[in-house]
Protein backbone atom coordinates (compact mmCIF):
# COMPACT_ATOMS: atom_id res chain seq x y z
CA UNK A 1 0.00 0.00 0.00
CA UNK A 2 2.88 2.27 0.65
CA UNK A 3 4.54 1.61 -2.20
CA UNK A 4 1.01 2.79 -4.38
CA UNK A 5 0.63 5.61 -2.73
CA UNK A 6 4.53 6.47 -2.93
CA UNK A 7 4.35 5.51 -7.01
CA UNK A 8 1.18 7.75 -7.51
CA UNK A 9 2.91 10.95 -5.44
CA UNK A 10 5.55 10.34 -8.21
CA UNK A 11 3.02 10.39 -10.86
CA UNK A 12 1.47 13.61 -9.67
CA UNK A 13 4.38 15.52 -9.70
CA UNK A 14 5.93 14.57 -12.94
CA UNK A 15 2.32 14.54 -14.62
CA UNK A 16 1.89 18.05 -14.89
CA UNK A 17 5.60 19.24 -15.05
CA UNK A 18 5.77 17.40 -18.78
CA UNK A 19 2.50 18.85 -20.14
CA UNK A 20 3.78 23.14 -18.86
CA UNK A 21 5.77 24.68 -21.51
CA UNK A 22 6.75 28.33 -20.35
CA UNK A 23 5.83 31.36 -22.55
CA UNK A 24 9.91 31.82 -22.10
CA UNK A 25 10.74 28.82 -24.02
CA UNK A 26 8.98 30.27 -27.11
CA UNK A 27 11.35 31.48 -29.56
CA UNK A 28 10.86 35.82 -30.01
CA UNK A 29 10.70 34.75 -33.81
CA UNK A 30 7.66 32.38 -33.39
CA UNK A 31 6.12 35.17 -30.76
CA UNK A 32 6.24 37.76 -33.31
CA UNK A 33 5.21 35.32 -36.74
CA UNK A 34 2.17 34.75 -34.73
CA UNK A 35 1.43 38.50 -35.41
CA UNK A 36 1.88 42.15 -34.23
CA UNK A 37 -0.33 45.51 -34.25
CA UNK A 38 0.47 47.44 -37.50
CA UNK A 39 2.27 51.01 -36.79
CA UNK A 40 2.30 54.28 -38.89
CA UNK A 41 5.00 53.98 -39.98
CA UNK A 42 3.86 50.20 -41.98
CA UNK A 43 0.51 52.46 -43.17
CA UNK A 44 3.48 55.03 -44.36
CA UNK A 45 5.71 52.40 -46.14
CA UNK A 46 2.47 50.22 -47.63
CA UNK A 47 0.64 53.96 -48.95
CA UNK A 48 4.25 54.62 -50.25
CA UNK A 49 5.31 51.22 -51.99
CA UNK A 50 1.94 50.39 -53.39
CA UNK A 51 1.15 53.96 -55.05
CA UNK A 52 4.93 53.38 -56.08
CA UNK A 53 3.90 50.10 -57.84
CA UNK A 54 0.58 51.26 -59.25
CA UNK A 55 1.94 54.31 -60.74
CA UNK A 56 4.64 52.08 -62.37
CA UNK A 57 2.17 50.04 -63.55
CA UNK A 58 0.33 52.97 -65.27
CA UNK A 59 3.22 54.16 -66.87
CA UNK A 60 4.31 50.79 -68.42
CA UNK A 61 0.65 50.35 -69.87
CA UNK A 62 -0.34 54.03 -70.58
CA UNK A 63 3.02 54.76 -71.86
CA UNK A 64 3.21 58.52 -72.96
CA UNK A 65 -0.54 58.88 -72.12
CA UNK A 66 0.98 58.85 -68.01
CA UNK A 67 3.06 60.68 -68.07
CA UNK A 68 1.99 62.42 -64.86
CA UNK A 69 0.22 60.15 -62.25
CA UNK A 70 -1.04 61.40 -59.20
CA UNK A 71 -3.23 60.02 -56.55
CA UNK A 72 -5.81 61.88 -53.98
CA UNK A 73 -4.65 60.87 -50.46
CA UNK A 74 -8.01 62.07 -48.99
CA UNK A 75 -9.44 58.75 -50.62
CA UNK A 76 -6.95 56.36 -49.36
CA UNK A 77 -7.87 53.34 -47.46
CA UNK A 78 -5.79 51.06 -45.44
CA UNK A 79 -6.92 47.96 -44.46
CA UNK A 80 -4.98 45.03 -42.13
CA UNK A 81 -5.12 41.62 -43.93
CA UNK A 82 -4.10 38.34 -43.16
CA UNK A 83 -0.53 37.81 -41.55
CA UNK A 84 1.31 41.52 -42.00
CA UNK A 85 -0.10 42.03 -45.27
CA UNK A 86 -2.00 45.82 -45.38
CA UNK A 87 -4.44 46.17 -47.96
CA UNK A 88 -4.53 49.52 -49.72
CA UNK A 89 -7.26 51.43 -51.97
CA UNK A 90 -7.44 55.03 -53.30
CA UNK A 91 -7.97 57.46 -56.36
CA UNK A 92 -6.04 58.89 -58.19
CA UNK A 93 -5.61 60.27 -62.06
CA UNK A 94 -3.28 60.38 -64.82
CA UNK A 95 -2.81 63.65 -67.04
CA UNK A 96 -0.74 63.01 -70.64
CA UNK A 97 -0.82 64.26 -74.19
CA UNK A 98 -4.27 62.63 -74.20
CA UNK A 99 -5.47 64.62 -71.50
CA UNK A 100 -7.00 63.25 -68.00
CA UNK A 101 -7.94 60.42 -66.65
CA UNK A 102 -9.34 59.20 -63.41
CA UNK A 103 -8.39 55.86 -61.86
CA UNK A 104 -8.99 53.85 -58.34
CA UNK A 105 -6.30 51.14 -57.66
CA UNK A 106 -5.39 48.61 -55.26
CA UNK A 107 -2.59 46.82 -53.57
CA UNK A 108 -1.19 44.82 -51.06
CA UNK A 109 1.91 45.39 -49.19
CA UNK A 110 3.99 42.76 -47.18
CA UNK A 111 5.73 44.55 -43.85
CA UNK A 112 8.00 41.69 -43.41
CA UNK A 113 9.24 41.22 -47.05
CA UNK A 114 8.64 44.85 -48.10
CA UNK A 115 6.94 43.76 -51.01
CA UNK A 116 3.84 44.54 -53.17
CA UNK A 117 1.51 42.97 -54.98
CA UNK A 118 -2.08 42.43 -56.86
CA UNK A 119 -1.89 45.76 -57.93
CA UNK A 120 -4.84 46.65 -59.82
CA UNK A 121 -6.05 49.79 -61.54
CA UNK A 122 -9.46 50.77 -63.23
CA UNK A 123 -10.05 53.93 -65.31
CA UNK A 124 -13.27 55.12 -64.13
CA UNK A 125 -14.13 58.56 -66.56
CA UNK A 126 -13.66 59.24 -70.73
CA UNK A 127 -10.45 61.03 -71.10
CA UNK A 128 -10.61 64.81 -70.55
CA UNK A 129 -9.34 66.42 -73.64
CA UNK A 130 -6.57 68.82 -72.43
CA UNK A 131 -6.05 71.81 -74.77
CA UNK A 132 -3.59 71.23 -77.72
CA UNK A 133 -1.10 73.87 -78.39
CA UNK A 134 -0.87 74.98 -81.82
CA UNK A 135 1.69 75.39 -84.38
CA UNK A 136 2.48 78.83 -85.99
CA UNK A 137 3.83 78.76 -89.43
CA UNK A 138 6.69 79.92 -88.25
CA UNK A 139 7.49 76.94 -86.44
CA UNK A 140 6.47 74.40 -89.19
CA UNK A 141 9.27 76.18 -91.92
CA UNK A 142 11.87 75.10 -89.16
CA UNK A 143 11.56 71.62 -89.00
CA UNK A 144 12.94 69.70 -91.66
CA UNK A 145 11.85 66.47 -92.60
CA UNK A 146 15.29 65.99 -93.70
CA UNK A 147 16.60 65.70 -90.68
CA UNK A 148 14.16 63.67 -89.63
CA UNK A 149 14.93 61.09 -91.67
CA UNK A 150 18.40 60.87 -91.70
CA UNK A 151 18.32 60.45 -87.93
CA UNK A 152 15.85 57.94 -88.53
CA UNK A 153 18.04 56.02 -90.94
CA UNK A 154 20.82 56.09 -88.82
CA UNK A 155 18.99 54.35 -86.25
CA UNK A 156 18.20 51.73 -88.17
CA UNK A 157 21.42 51.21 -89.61
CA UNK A 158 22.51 51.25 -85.47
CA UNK A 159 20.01 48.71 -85.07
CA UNK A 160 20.67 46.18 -88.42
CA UNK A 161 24.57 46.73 -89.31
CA UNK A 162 23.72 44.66 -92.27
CA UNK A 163 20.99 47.43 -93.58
CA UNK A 164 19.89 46.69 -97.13
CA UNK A 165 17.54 49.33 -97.92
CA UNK A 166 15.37 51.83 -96.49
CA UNK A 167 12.20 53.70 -97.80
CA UNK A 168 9.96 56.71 -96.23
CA UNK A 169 6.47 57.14 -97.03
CA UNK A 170 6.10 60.57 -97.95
CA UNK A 171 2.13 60.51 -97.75
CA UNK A 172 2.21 58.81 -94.21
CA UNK A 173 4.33 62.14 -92.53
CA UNK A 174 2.03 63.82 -89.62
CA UNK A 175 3.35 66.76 -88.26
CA UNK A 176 1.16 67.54 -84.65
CA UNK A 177 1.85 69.42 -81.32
CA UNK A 178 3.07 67.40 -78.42
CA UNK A 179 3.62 70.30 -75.85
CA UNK A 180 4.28 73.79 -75.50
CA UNK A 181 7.68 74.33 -77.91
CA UNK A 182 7.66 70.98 -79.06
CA UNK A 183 6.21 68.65 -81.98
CA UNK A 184 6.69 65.46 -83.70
CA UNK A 185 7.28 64.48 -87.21
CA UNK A 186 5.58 61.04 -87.67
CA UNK A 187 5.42 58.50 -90.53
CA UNK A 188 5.72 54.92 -91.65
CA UNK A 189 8.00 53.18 -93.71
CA UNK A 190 9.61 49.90 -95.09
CA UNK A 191 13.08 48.18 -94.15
CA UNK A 192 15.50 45.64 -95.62
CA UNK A 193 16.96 44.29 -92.70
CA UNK A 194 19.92 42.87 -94.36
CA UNK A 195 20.49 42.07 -98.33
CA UNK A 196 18.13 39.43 -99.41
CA UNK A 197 15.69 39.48 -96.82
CA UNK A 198 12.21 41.04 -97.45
CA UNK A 199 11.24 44.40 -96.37
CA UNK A 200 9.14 45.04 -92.92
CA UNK A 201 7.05 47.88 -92.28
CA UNK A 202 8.27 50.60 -89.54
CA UNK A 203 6.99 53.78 -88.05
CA UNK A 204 8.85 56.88 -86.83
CA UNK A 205 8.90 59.62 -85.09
CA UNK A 206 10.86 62.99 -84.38
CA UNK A 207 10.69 64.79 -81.79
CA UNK A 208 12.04 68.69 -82.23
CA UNK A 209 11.98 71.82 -80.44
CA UNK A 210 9.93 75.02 -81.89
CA UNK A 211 10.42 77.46 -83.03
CA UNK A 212 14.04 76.25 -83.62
CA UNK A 213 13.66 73.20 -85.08
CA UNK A 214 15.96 71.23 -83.04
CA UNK A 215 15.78 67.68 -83.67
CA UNK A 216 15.78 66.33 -80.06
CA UNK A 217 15.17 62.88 -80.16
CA UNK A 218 13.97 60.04 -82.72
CA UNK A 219 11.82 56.64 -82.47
CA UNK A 220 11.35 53.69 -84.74
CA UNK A 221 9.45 50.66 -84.14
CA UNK A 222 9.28 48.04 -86.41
């Protein structure tokens, strides 16, 4: 009977002492994955990094329509998601030689990782024409489709070494505004990449200063 009672005594005490695990033993790693109050300065750094990654966004699909993004902060929302992921929503619009355009977006943003991602944007108004300057006649006797096209052809040639031949469309030239002292010379044309090969279509494009007629940069695309 002693011995029982002395075996169960044992029992009692070792019983509960495997089954405790102290908060202390708990790695400060696993304490904070298991997740921690978002500060101002995360709702700083996600607002930052995900209009950041939207605007980026814009730019590579807009192109020269965005060329000025900016968003409204009175309409941002942050939102706390799963883990230490902050959701983020807003407004915002674009303004580029199409004129304006509104947009909302959205975003997540990863504290840990510093990362974004779904970003998503959605035009939400028809493009607000912005006023186009003009050209004076002045300005059009300066720029010289000459030029133009040289510095087109040496592109080309910079791009195939092996050039065969090159032709410009005179009827596809477009002379237009693009902003205040500037405009482009535009038009389409065929290239013979090297001797033998067939000719592809290409379009260009000038860009040059008024009322000067500086030829300031030049694009082809093929």
């Amino acid at each position: 009977m002693k011995l029982r009672l002395l075996l169960a005594g044992i029992a009692l005490l070792s019983g509960p002492a495997l089954a405790q695990t102290s908060s202390a033993d708990i790695p400060p790693a696993a304490s904070a994955a298991a997740g921690r109050p978002s500060t101002a300065k995360d709702h700083g750094a996600a607002a930052e990094r995900c209009e950041a990654a939207v605007a980026e966004t814009i730019r590579t699909m807009r192109g020269q329509d965005a060329e000025d993004v900016q968003f409204t902060a009175a309409k941002r929302v942050l939102t706390p998601m799963s883990g230490d992921d902050t959701g983020v929503k807003g407004e915002g619009r674009y303004q580029g030689t199409a004129g304006a355009m509104p947009f909302t977006y959205s975003c997540a943003y990863n504290a840990t990782s510093g990362a974004t991602s779904g970003v998503v944007f959605r035009e939400t108004g028809k493009r607000t024409a912005a006023a186009a300057p003009k050209l004076r006649e002045a300005d059009i006797h300066h720029i010289s489709t000459e030029a133009c096209e040289t510095a087109t052809a040496a592109a080309l040639k910079q791009k195939y070494p092996r050039v065969g031949r090159i032709a410009f469309g005179s009827d596809s030239r477009r002379l237009r505004p693009t902003a205040e002292h500037r405009a482009s010379l535009e038009g389409q044309g065929g290239v013979q990449r090297a001797p033998g090969m067939s000719s592809i279509p290409f379009s260009y494009r000038c860009e040059f200063e008024t009322p000067s007629g500086k030829l300031v940069a030049v694009q082809t695309t093929e």
